[in-house]
N, C-alpha and C. Protein backbone atom coordinates (compact mmCIF):
# COMPACT_ATOMS: atom_id res chain seq x y z
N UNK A 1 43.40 -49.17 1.79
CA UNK A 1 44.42 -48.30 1.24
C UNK A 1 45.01 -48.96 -0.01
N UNK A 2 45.12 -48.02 -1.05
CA UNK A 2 45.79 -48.05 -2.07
C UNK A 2 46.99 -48.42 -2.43
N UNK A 3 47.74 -49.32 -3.08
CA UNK A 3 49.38 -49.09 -3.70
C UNK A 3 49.36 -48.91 -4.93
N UNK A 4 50.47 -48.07 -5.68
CA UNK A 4 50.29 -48.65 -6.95
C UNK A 4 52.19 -48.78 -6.98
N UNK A 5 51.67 -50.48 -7.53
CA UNK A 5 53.38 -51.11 -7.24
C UNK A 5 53.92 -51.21 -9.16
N UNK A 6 55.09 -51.56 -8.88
CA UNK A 6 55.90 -52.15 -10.00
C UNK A 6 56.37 -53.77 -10.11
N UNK A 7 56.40 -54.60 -11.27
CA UNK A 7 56.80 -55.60 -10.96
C UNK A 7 58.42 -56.07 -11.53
N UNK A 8 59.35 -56.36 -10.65
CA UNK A 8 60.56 -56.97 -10.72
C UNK A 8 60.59 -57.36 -12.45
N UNK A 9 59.77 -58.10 -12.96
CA UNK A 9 59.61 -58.77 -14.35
C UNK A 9 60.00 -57.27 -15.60
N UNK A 10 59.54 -56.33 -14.98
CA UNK A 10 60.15 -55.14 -16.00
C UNK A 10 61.58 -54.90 -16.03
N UNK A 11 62.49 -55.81 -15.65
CA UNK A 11 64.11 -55.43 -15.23
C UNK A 11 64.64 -56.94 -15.46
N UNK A 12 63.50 -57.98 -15.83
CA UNK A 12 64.19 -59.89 -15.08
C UNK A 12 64.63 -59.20 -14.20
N UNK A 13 64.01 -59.06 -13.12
CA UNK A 13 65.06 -58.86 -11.85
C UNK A 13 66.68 -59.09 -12.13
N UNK A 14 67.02 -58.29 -12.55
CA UNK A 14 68.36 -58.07 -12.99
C UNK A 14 69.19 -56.97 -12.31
N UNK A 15 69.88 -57.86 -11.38
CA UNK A 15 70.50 -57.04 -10.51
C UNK A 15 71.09 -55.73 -10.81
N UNK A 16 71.71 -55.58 -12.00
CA UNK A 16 72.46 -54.38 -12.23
C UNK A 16 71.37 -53.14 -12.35
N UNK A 17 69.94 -53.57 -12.56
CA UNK A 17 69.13 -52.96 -12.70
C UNK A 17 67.90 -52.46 -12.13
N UNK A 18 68.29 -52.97 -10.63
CA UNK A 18 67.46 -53.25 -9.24
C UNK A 18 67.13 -51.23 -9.00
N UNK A 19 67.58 -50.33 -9.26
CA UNK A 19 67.52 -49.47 -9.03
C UNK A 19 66.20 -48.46 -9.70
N UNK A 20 66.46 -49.02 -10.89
CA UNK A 20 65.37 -48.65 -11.84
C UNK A 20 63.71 -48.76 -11.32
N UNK A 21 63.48 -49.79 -10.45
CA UNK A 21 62.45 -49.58 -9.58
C UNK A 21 62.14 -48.91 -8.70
N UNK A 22 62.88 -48.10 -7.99
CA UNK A 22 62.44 -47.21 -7.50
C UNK A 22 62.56 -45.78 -7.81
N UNK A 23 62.46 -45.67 -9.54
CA UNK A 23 62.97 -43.96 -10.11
C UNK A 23 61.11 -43.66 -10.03
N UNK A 24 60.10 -44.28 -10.09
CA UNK A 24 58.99 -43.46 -10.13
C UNK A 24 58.13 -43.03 -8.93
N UNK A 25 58.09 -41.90 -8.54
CA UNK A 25 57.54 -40.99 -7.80
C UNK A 25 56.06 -41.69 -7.00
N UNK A 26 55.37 -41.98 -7.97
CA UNK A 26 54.00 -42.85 -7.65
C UNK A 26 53.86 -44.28 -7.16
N UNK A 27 54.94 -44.91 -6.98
CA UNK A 27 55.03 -46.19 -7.17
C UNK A 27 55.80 -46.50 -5.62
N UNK A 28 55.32 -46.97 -4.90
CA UNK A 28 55.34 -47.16 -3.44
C UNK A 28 55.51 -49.02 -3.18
N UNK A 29 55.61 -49.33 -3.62
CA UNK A 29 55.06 -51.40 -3.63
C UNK A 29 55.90 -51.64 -4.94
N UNK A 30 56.49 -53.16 -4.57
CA UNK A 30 57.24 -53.62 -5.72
C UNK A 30 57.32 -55.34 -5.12
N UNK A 31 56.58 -55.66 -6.22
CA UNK A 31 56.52 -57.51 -6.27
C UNK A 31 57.20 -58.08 -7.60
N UNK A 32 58.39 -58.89 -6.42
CA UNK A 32 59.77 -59.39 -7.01
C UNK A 32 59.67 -60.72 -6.61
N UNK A 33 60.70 -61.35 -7.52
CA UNK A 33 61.07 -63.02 -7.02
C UNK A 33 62.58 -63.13 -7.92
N UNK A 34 62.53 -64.34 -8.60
CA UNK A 34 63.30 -65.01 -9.21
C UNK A 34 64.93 -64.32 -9.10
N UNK A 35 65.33 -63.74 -7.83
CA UNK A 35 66.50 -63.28 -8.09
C UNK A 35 67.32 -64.32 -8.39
N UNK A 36 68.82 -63.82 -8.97
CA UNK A 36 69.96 -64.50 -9.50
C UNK A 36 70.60 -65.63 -8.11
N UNK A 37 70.59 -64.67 -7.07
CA UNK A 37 71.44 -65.67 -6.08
C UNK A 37 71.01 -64.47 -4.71
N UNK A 38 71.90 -65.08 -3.54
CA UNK A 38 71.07 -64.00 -2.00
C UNK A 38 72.00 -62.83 -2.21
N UNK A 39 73.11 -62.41 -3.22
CA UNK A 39 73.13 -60.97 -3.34
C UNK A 39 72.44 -60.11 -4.05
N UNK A 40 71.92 -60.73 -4.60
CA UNK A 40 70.99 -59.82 -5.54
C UNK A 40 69.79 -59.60 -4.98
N UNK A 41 69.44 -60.52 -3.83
CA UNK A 41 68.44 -60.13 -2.86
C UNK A 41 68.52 -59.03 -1.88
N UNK A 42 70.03 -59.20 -1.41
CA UNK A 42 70.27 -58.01 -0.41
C UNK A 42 70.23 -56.79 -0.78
N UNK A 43 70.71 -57.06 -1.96
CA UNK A 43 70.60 -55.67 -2.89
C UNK A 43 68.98 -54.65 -2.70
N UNK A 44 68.43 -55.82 -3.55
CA UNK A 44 67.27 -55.35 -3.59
C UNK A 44 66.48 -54.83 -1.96
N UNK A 45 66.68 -55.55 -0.52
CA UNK A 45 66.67 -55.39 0.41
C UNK A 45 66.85 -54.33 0.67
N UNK A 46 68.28 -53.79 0.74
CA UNK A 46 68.60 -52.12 0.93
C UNK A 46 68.26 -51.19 0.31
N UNK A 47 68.25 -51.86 -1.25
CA UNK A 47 67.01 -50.39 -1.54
C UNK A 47 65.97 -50.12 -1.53
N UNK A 48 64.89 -51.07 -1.16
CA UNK A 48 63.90 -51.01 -0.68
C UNK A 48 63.64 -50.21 1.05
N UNK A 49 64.24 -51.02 1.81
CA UNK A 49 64.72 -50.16 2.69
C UNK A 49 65.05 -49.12 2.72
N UNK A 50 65.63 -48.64 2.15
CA UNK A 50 66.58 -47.03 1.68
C UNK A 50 65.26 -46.32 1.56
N UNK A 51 64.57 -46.64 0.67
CA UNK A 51 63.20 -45.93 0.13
C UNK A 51 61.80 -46.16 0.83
N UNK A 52 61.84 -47.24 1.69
CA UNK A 52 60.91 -47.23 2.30
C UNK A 52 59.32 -47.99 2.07
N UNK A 53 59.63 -48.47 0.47
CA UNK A 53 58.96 -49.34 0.24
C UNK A 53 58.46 -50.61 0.74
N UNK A 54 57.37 -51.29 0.41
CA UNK A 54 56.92 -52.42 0.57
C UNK A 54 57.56 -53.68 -0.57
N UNK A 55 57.13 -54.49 -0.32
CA UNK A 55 56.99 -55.61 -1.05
C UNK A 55 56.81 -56.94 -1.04
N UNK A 56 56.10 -57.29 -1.69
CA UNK A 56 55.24 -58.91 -2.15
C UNK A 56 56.37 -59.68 -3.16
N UNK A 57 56.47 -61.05 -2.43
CA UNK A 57 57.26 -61.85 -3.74
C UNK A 57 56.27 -62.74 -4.50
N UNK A 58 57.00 -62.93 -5.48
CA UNK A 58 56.29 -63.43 -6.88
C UNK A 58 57.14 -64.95 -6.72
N UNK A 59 56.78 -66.12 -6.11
CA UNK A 59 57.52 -66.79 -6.07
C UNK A 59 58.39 -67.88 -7.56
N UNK A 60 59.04 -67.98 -7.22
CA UNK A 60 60.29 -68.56 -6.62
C UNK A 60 61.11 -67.17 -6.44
N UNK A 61 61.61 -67.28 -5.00
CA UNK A 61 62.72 -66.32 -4.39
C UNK A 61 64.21 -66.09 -5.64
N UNK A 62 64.66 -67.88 -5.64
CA UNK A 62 65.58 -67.57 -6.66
C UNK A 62 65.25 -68.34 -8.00
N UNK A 63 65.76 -68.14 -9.11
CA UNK A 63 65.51 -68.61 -10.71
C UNK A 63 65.83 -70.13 -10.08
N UNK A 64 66.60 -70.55 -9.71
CA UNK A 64 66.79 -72.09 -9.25
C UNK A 64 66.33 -72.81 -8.69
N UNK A 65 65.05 -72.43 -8.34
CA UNK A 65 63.69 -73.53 -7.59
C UNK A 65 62.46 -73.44 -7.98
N UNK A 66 61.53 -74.34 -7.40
CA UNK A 66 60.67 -74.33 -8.20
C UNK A 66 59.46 -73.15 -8.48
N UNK A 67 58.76 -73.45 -9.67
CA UNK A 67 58.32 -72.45 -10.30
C UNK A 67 56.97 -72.60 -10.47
N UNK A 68 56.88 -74.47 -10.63
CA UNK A 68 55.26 -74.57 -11.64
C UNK A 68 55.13 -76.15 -10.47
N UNK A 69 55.81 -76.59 -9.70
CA UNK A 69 55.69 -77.77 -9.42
C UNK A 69 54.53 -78.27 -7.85
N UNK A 70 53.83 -77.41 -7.27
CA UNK A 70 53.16 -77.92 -6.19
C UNK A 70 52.35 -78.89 -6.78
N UNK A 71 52.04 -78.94 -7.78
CA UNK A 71 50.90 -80.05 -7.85
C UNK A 71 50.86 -81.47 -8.55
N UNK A 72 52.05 -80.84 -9.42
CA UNK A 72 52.35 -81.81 -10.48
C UNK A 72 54.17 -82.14 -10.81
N UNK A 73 54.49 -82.88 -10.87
CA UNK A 73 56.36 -82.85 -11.33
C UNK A 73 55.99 -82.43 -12.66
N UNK A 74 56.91 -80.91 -12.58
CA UNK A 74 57.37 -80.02 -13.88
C UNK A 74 59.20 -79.95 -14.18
N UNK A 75 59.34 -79.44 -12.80
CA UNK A 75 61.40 -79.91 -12.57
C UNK A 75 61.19 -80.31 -11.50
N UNK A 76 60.86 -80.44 -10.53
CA UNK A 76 61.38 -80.50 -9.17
C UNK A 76 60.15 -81.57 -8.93
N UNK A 77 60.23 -82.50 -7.59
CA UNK A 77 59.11 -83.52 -7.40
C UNK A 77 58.68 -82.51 -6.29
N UNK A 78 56.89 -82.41 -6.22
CA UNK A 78 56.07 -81.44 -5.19
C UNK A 78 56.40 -81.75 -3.89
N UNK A 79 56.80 -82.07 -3.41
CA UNK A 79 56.88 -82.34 -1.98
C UNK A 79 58.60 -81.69 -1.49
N UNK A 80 59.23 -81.52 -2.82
CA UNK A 80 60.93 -80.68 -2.75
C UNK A 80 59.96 -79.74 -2.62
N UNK A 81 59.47 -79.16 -3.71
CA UNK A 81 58.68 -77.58 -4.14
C UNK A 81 57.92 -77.19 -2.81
N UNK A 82 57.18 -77.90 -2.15
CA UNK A 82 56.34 -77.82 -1.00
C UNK A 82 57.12 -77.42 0.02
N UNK A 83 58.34 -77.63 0.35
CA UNK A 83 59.18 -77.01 1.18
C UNK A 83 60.29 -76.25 0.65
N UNK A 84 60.52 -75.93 -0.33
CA UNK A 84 61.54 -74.84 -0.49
C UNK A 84 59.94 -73.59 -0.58
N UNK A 85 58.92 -73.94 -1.11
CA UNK A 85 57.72 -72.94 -0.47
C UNK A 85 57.96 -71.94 0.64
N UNK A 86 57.37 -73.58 1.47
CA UNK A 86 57.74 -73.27 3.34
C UNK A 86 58.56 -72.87 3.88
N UNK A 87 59.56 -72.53 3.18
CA UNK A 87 61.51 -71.88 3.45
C UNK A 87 60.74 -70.46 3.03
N UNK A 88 60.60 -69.82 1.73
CA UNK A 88 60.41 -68.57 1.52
C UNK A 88 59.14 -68.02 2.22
N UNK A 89 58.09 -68.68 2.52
CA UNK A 89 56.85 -67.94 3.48
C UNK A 89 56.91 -67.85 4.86
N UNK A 90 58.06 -68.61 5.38
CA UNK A 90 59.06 -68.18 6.65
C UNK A 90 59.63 -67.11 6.14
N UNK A 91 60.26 -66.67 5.50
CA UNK A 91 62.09 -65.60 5.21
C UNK A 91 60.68 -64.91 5.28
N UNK A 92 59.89 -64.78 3.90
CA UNK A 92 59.06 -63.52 4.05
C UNK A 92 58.24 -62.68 4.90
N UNK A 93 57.54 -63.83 5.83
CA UNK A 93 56.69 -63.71 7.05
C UNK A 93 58.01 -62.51 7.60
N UNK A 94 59.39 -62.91 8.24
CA UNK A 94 60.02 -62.30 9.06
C UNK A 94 60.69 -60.96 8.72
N UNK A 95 60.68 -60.88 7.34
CA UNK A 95 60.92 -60.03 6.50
C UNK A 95 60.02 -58.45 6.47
N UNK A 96 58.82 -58.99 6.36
CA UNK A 96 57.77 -58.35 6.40
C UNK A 96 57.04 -58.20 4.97
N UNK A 97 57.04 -59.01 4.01
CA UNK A 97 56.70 -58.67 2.63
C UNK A 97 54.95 -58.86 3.20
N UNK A 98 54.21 -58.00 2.24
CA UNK A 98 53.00 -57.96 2.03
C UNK A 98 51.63 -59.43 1.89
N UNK A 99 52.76 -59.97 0.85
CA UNK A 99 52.33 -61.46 0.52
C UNK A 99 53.47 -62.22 -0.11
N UNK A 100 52.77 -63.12 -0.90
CA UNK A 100 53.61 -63.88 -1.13
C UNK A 100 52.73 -64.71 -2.38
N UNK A 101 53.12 -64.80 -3.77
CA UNK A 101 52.24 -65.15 -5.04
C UNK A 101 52.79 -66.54 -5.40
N UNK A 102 51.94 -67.09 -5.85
CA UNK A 102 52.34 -68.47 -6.51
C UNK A 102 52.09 -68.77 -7.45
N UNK A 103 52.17 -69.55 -8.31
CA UNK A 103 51.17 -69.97 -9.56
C UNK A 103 50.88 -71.45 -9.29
N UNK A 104 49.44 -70.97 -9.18
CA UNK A 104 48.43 -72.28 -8.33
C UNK A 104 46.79 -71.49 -8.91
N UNK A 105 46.51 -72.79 -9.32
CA UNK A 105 47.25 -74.21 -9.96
C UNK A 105 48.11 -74.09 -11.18
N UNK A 106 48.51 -74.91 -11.22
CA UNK A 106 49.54 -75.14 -12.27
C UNK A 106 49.63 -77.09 -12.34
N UNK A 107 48.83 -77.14 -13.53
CA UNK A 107 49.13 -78.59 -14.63
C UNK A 107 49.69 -78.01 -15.76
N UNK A 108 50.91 -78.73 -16.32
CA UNK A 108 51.51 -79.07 -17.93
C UNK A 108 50.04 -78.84 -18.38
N UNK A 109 49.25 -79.63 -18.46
CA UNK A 109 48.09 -80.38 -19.45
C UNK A 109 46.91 -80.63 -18.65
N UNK A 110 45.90 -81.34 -19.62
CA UNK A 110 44.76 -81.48 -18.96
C UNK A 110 44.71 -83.50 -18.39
N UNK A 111 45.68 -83.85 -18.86
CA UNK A 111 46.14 -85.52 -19.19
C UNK A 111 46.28 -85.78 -17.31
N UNK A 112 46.87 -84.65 -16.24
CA UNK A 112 46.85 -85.48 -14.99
C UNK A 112 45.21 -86.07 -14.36
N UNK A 113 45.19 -86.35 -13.67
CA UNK A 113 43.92 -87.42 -12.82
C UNK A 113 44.04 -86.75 -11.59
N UNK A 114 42.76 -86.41 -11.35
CA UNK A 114 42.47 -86.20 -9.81
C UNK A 114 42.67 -84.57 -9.76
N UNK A 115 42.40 -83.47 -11.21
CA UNK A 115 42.99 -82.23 -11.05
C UNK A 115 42.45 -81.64 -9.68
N UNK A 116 40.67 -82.02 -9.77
CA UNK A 116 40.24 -80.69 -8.52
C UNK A 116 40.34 -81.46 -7.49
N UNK A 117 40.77 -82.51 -7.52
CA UNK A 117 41.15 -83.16 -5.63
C UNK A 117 42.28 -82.74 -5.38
N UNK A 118 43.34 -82.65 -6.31
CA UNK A 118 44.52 -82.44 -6.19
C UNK A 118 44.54 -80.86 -5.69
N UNK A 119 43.71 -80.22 -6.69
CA UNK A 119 43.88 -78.77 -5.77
C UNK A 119 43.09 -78.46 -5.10
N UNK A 120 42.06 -78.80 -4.26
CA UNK A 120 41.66 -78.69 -3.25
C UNK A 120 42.56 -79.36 -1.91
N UNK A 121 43.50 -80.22 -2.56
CA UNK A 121 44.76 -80.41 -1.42
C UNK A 121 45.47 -79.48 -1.03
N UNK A 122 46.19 -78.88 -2.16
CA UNK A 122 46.53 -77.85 -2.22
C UNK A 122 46.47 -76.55 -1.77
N UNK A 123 45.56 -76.40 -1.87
CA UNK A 123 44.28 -75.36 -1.09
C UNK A 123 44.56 -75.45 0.33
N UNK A 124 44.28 -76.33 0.95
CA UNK A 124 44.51 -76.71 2.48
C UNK A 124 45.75 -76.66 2.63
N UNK A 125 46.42 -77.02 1.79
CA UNK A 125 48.42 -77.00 2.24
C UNK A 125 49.02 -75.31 2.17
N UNK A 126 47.91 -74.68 1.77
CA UNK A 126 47.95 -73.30 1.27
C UNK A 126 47.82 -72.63 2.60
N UNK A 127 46.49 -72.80 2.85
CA UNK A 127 45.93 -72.55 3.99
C UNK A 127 46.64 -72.59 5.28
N UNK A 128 46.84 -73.61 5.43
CA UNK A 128 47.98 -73.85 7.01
C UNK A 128 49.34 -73.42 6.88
N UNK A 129 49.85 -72.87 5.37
CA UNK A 129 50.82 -72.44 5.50
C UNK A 129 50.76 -70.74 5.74
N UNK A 130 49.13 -70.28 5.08
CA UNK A 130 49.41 -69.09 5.79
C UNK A 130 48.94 -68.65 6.95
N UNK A 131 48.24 -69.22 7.51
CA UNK A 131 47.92 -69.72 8.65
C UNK A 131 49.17 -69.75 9.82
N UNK A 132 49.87 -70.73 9.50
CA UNK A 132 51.16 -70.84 10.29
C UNK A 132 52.11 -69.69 10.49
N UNK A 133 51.94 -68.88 9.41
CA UNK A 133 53.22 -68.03 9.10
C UNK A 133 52.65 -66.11 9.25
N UNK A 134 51.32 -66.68 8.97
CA UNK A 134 50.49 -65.37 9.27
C UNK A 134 51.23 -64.34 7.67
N UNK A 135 50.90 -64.20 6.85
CA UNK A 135 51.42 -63.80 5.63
C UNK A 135 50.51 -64.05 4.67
N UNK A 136 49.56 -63.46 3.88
CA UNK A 136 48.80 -63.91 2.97
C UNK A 136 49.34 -64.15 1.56
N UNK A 137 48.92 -65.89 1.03
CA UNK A 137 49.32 -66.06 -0.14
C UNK A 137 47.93 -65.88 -0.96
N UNK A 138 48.93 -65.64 -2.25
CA UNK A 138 47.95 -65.21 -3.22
C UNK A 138 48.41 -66.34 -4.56
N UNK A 139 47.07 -66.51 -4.78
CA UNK A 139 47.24 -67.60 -6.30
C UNK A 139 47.05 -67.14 -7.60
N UNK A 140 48.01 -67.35 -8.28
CA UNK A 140 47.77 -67.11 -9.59
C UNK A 140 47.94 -67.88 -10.72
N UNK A 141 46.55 -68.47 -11.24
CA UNK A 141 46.59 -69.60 -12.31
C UNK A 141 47.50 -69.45 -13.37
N UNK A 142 47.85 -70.08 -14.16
CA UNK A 142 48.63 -69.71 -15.42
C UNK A 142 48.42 -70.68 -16.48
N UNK A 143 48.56 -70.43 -17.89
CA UNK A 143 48.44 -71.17 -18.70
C UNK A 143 49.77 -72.31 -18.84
N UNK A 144 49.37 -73.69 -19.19
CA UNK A 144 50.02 -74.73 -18.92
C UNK A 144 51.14 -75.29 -20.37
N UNK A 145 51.60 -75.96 -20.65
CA UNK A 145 53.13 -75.82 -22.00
C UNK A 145 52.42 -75.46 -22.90
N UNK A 146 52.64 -75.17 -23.62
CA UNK A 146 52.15 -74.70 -24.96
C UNK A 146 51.14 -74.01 -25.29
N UNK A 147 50.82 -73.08 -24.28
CA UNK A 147 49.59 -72.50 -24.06
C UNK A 147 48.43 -72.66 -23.36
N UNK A 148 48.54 -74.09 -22.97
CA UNK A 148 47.32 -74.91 -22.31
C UNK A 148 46.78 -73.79 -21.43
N UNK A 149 45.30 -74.13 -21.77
CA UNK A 149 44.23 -73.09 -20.66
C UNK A 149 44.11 -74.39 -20.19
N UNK A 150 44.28 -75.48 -19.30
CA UNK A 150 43.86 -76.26 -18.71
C UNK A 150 43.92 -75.23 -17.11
N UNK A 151 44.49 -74.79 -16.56
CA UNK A 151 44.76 -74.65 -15.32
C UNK A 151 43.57 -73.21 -14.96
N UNK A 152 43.31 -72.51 -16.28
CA UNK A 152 41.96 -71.92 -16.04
C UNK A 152 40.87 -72.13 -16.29
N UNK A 153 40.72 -73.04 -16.85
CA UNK A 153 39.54 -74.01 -16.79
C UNK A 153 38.79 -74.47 -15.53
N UNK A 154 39.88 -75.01 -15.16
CA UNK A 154 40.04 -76.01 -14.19
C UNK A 154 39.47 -75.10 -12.92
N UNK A 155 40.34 -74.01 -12.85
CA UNK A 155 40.14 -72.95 -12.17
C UNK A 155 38.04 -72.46 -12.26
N UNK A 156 38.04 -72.25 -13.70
CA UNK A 156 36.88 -72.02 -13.64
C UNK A 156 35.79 -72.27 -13.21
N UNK A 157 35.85 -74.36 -13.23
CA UNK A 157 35.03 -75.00 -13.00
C UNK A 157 35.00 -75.35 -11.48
N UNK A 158 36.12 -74.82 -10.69
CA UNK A 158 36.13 -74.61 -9.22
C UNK A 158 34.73 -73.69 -8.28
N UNK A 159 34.40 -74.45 -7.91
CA UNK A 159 33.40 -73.67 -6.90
C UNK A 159 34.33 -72.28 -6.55
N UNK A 160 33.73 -70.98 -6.12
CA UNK A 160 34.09 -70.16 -5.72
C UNK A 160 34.01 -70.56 -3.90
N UNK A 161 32.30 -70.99 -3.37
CA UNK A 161 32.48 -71.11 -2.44
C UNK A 161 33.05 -72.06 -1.98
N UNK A 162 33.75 -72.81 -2.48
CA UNK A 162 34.73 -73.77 -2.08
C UNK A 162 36.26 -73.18 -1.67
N UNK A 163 36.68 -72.23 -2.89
CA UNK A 163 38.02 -71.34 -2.76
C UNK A 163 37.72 -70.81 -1.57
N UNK A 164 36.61 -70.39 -1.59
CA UNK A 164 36.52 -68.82 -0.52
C UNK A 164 36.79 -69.49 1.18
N UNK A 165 36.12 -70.83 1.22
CA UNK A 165 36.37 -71.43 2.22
C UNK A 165 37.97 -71.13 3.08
N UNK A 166 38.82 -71.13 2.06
CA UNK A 166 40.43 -71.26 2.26
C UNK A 166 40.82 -69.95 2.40
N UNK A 167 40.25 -68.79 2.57
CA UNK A 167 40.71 -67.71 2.49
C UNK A 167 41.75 -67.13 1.88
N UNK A 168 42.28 -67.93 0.55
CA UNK A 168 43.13 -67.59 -0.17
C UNK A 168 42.39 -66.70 -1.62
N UNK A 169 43.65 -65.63 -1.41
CA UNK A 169 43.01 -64.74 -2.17
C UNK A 169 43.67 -65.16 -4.08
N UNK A 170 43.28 -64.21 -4.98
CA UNK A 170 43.34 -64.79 -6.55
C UNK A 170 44.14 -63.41 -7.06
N UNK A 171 45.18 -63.76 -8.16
CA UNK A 171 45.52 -62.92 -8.76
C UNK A 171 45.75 -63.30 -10.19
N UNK A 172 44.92 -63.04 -10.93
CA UNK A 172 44.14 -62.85 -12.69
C UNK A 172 45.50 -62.40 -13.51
N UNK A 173 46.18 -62.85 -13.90
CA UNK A 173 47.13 -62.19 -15.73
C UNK A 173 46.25 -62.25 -16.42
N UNK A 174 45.34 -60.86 -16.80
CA UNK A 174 45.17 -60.62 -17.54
C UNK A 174 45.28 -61.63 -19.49
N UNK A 175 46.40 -61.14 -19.61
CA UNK A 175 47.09 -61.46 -20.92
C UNK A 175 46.50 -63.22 -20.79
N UNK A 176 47.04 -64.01 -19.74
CA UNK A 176 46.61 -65.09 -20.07
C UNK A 176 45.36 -65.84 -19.93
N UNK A 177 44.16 -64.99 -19.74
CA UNK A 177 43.14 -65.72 -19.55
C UNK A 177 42.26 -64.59 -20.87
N UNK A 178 43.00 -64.16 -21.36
CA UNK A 178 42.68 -63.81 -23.27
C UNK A 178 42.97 -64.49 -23.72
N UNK A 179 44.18 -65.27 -23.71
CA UNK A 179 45.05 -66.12 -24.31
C UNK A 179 44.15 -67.75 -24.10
N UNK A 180 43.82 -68.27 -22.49
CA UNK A 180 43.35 -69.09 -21.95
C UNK A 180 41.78 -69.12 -23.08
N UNK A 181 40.99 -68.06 -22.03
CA UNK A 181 39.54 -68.33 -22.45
C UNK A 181 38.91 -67.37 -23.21
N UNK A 182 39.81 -66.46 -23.87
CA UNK A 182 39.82 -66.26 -25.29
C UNK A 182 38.43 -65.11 -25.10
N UNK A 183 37.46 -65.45 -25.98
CA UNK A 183 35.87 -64.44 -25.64
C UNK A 183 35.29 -64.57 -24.52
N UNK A 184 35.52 -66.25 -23.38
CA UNK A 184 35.24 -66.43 -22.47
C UNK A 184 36.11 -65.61 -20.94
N UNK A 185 36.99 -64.60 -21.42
CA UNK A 185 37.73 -64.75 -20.53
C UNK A 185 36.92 -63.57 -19.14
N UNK A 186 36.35 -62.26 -19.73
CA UNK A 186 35.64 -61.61 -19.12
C UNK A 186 34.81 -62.09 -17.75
N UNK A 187 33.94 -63.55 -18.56
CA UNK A 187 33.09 -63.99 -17.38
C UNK A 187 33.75 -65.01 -16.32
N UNK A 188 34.87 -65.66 -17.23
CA UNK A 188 35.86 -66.23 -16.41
C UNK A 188 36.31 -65.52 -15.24
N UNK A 189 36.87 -64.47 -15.38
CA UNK A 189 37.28 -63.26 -14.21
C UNK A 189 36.30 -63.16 -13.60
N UNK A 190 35.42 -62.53 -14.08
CA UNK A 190 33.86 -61.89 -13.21
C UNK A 190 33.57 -62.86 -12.07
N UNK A 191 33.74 -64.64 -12.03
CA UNK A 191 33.14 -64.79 -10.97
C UNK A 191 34.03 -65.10 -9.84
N UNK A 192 35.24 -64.52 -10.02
CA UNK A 192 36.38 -64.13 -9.08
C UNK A 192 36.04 -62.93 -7.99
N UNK A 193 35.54 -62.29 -8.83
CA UNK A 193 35.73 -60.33 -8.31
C UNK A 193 35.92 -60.04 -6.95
N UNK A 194 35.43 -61.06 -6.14
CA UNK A 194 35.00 -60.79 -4.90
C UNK A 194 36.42 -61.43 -3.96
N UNK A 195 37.08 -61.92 -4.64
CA UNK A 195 38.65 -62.57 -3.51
C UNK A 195 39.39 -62.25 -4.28
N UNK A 196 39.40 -61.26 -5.97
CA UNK A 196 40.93 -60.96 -6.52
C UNK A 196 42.03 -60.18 -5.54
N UNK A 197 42.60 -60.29 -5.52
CA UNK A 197 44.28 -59.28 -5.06
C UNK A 197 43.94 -58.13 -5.84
């Protein structure tokens, strides 16, 4: 079955403006994160509720945690990030959201050591967390400071049947893997197709 959702990012989840997501007729699913603070969550809660919608978070729950850090210190050291994680894929599990998105992997640069051991750790810490919580997470690479395609690269040069092992599924921005791998980005995607979100 089909959704066709909206994402929170058309509003910054901006509370005064939480409403505006649910004016279109077609649009059943709405994947949110970065709210301001837990009223702007409840908010969003009741009207979702009210309407009957679904929804997937786009993590971080609030703008004040981490964002880019499971693998690497960006603000927060990974092992804070690794459990304020494990805090929101609990709330959500009980909640009932759909999934739950990350941006994984995520390096600054191509300068750390150990990238695909590191995320094949990752991977497994992925795994048992949805595993544990029964909630499917979904990964979504992103380009690294200043544009860096390191993290789809990286991504690229990942075995598929290695990902697939983890039963974690992939979710592609578009925009940044034009941006990332540029004329390459088409075949970059293509050998996803089969575990995208």
């Amino acid at each position: 079955m089909y959704h066709c959702g909206i994402s929170g990012s058309t509003i910054l989840t901006n509370s005064s403006k939480l409403y505006e997501l649910f004016a279109y007729d077609f649009v059943d699913h709405i994947e949110i994160g970065e709210f301001s603070d837990q009223t702007a969550f409840e908010k969003f809660k009741s009207l979702k509720d009210r309407h009957g919608f679904s929804f997937g978070l786009h993590s971080p729950l609030y703008r004040t945690r981490s964002k880019y850090d499971l693998l690497q210190y960006v603000n927060i050291e990974p092992e804070v990030a690794w459990s304020q994680f494990e805090e929101e894929i609990n709330w959500m599990s009980k909640l009932g959201a759909k999934y739950v998105l990350v941006h994984f992997p995520y390096f600054k640069s191509k300068v750390e050591e150990q990238m695909m051991v590191k995320m094949e750790s990752g991977l497994r810490r992925l795994q048992h967390l949805q595993l544990k919580y029964d909630i499917p997470i979904v990964c979504e690479p992103k380009l690294g400071f200043n544009r860096s395609p390191a993290n789809i690269e990286l991504l690229h040069h990942f075995s598929v049947e290695r990902w697939f092992k983890y039963d974690i599924k992939l979710c592609i921005d578009i925009g940044d893997y034009l941006l990332g791998a540029k004329e390459k980005a088409l075949s970059y995607i293509s050998k996803w197709r089969n575990i995208l979100k």
